[in-house]
C-alpha atoms as a PDB file:
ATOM      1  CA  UNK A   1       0.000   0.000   0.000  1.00  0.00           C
ATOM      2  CA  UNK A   2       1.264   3.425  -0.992  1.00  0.00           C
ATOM      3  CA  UNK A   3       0.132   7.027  -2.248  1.00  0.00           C
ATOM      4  CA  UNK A   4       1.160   7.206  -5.624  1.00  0.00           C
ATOM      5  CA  UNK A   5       2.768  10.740  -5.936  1.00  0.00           C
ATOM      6  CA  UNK A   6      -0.079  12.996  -6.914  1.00  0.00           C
ATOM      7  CA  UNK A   7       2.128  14.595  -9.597  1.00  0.00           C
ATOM      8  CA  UNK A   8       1.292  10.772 -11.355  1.00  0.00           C
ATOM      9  CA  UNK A   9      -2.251  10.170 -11.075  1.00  0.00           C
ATOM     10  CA  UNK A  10      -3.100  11.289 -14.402  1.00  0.00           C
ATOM     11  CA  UNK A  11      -0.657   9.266 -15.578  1.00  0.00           C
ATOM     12  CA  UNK A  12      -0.853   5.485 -13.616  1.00  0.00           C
ATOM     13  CA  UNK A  13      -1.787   2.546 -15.668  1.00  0.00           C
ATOM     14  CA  UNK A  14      -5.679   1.577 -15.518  1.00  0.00           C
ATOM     15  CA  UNK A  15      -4.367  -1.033 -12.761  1.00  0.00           C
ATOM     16  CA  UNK A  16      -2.270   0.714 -10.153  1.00  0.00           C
ATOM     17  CA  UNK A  17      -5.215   3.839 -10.537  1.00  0.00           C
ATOM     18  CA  UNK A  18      -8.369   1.228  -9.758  1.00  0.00           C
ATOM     19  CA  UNK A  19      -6.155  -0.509  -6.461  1.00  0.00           C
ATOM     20  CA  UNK A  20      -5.493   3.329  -5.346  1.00  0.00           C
ATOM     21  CA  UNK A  21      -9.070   3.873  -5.389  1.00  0.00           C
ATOM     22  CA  UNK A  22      -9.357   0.593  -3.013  1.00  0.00           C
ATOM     23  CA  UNK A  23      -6.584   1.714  -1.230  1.00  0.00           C
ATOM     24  CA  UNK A  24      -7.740   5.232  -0.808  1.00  0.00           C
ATOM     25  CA  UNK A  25     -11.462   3.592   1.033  1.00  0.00           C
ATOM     26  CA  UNK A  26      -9.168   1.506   2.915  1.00  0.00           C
ATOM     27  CA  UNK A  27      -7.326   3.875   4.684  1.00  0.00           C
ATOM     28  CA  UNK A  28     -10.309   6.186   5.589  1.00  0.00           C
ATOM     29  CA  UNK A  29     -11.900   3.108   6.507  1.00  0.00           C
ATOM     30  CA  UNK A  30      -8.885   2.206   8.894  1.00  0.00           C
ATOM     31  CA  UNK A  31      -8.521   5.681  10.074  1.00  0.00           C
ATOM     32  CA  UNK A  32     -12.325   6.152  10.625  1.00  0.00           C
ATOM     33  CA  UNK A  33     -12.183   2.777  13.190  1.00  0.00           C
ATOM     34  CA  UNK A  34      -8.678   2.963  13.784  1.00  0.00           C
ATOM     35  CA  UNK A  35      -7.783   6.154  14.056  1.00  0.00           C
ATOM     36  CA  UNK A  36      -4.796   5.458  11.812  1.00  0.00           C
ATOM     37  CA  UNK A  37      -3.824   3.613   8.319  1.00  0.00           C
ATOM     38  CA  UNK A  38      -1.925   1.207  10.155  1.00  0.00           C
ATOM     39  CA  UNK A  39       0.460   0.859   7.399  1.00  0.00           C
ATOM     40  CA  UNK A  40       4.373   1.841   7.341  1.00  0.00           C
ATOM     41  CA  UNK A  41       4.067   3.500   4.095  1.00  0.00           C
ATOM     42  CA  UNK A  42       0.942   5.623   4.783  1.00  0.00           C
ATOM     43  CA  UNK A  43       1.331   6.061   7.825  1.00  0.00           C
ATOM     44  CA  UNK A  44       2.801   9.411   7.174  1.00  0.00           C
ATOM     45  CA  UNK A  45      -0.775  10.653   6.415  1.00  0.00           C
ATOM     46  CA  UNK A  46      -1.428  11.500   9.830  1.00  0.00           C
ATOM     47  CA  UNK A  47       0.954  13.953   9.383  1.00  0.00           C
ATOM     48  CA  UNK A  48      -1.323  16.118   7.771  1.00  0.00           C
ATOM     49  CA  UNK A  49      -4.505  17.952   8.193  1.00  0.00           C
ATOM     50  CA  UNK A  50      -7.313  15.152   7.000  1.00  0.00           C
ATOM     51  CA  UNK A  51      -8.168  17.614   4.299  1.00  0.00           C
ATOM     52  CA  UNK A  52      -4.991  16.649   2.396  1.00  0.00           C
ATOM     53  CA  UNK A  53      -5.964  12.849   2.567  1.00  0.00           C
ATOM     54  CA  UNK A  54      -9.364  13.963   1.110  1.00  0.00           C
ATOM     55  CA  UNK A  55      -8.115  16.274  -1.939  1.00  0.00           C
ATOM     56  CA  UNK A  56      -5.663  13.606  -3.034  1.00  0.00           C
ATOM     57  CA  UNK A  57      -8.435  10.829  -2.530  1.00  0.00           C
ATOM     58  CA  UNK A  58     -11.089  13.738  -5.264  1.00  0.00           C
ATOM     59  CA  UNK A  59      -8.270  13.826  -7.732  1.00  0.00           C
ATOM     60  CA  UNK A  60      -7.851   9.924  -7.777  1.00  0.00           C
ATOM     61  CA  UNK A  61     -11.768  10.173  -8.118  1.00  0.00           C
ATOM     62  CA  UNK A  62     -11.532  12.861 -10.718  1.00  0.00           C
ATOM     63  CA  UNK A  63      -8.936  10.888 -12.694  1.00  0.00           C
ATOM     64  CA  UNK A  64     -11.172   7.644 -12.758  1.00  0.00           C
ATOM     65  CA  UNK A  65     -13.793   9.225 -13.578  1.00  0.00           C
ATOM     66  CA  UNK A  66     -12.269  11.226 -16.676  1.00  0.00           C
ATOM     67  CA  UNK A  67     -11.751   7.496 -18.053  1.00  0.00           C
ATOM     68  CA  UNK A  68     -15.085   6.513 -17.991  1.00  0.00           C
ATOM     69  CA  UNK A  69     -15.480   4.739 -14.419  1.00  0.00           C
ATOM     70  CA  UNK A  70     -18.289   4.814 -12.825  1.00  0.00           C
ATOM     71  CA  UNK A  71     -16.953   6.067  -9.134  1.00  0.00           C
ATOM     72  CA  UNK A  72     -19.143   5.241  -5.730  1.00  0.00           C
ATOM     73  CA  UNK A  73     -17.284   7.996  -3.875  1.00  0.00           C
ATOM     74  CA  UNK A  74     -19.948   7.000  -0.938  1.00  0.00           C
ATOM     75  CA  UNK A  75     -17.620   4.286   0.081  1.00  0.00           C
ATOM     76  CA  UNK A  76     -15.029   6.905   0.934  1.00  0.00           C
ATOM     77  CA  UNK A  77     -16.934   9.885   2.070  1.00  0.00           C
ATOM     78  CA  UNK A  78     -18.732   8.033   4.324  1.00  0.00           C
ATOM     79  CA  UNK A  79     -15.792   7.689   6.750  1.00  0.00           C
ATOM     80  CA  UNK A  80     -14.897  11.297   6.836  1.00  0.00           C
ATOM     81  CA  UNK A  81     -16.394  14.619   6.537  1.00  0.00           C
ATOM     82  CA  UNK A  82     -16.948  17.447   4.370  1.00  0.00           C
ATOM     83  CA  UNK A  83     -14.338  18.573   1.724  1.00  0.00           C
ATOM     84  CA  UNK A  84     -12.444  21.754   2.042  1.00  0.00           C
ATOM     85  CA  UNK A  85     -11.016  22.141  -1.700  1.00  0.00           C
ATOM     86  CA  UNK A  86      -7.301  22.517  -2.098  1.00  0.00           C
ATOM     87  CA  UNK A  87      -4.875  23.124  -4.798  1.00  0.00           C
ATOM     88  CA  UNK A  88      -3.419  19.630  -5.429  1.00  0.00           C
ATOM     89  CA  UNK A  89      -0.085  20.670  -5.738  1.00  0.00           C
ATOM     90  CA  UNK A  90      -0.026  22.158  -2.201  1.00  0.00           C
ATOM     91  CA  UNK A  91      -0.865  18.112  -0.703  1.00  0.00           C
ATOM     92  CA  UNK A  92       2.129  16.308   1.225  1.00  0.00           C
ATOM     93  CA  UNK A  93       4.239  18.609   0.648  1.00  0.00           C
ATOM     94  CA  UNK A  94       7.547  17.108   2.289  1.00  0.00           C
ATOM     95  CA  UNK A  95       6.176  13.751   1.992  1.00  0.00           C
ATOM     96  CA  UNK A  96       5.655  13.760  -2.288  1.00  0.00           C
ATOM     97  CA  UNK A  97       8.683  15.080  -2.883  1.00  0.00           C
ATOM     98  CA  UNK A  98      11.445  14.364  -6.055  1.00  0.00           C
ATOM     99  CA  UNK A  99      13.049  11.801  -3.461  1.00  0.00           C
ATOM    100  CA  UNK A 100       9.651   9.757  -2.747  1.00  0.00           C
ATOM    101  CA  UNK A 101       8.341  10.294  -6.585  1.00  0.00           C
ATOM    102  CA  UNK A 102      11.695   8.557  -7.633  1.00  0.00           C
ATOM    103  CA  UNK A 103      11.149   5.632  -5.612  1.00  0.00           C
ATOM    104  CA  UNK A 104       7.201   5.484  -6.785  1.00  0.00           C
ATOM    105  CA  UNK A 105       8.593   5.315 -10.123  1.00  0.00           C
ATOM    106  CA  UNK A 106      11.454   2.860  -9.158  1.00  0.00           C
ATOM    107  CA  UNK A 107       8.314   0.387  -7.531  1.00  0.00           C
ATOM    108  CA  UNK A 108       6.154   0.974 -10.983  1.00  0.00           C
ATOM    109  CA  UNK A 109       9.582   0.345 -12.590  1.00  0.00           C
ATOM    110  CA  UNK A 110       9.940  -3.067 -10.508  1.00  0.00           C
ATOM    111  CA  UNK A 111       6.662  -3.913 -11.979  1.00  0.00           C
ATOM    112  CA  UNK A 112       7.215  -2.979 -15.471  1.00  0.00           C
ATOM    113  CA  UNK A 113      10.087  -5.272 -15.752  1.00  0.00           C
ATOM    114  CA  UNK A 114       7.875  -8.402 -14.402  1.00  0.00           C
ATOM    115  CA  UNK A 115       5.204  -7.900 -16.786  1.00  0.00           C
ATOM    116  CA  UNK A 116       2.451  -5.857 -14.717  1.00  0.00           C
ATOM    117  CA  UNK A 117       2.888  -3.050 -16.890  1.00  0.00           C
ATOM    118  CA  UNK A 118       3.164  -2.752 -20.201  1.00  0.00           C
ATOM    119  CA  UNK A 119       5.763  -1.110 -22.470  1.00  0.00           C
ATOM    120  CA  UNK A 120       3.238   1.984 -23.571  1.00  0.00           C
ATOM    121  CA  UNK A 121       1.804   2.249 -19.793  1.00  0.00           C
ATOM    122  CA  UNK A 122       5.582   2.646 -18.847  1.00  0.00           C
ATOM    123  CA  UNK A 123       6.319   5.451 -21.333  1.00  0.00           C
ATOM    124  CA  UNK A 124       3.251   7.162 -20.454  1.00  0.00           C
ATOM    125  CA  UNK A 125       4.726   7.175 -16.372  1.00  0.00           C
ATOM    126  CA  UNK A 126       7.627   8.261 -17.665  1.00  0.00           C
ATOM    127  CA  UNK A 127       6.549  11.096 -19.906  1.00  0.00           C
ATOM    128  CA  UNK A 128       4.637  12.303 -16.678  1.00  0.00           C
ATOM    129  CA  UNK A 129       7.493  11.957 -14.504  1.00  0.00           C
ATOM    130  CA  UNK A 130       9.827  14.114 -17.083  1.00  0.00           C
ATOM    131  CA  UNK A 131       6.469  16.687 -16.753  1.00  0.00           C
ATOM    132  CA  UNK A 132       6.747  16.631 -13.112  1.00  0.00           C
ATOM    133  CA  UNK A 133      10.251  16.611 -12.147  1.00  0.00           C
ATOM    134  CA  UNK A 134      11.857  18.532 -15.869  1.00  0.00           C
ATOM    135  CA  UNK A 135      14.348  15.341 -15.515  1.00  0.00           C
ATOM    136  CA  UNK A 136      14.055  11.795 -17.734  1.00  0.00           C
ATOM    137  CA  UNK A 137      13.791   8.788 -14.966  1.00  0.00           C
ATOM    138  CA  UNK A 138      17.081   6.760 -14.340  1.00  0.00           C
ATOM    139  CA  UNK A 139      18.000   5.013 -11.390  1.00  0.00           C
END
């Protein structure tokens, strides 16, 4: 479990996008009960104000529904309340930085190689990580 940098969304293969929706419910689910993700690499959510979560959670929303899914967003918005909008490039600030989008893209990279993403999905992460960071993705 992870939050795909939100500098990527637009650009994550139809795969990784649908499991962040799931993961996205998940994690308001788990805070909702919990109180917390309960999960080393998200754990860094509660780090934030909960309207951060929530505008990164609308543009993963926004993004599935610009390809034609048909989004419940009542199984997230039921574990949290109202929206206070946000410019998306002011979320996680010292979380989604050039240091944690590189190791996104190393992960996505990891699963490029074994066959979970394809060759044109790959150049299309790539192309948005050259748009995001001005640099071409090496290792």
């Amino acid at each position: 479990m992870r939050l795909w940098p939100k500098q990527l969304i637009h650009y994550l293969p139809q795969k990784q996008l649908v499991s962040k929706w799931r993961e996205c419910c998940c994690i308001a689910r788990n805070i909702a009960v919990n109180g917390t993700p309960n999960h080393i690499l998200v754990n860094r959510i509660m780090d934030y104000p909960e309207d951060e979560f929530n505008t990164y959670t609308d543009a993963v929303i926004t993004e599935m529904e610009r390809r034609g899914y048909k989004v419940d967003p009542w199984k997230f918005y039921k574990h949290r309340n109202d929206i206070n909008n946000m410019l998306l490039g002011g979320i996680f600030r010292r979380w989604h930085n050039r240091i944690y989008i590189k190791q996104c893209m190393a992960n996505l990279m990891e699963k490029h190689d074994c066959g979970g993403i394809n060759d044109s999905e790959w150049k299309i992460l790539c192309d948005g990580y050259k748009k995001a960071t001005g640099e071409e993705f090496t290792l």
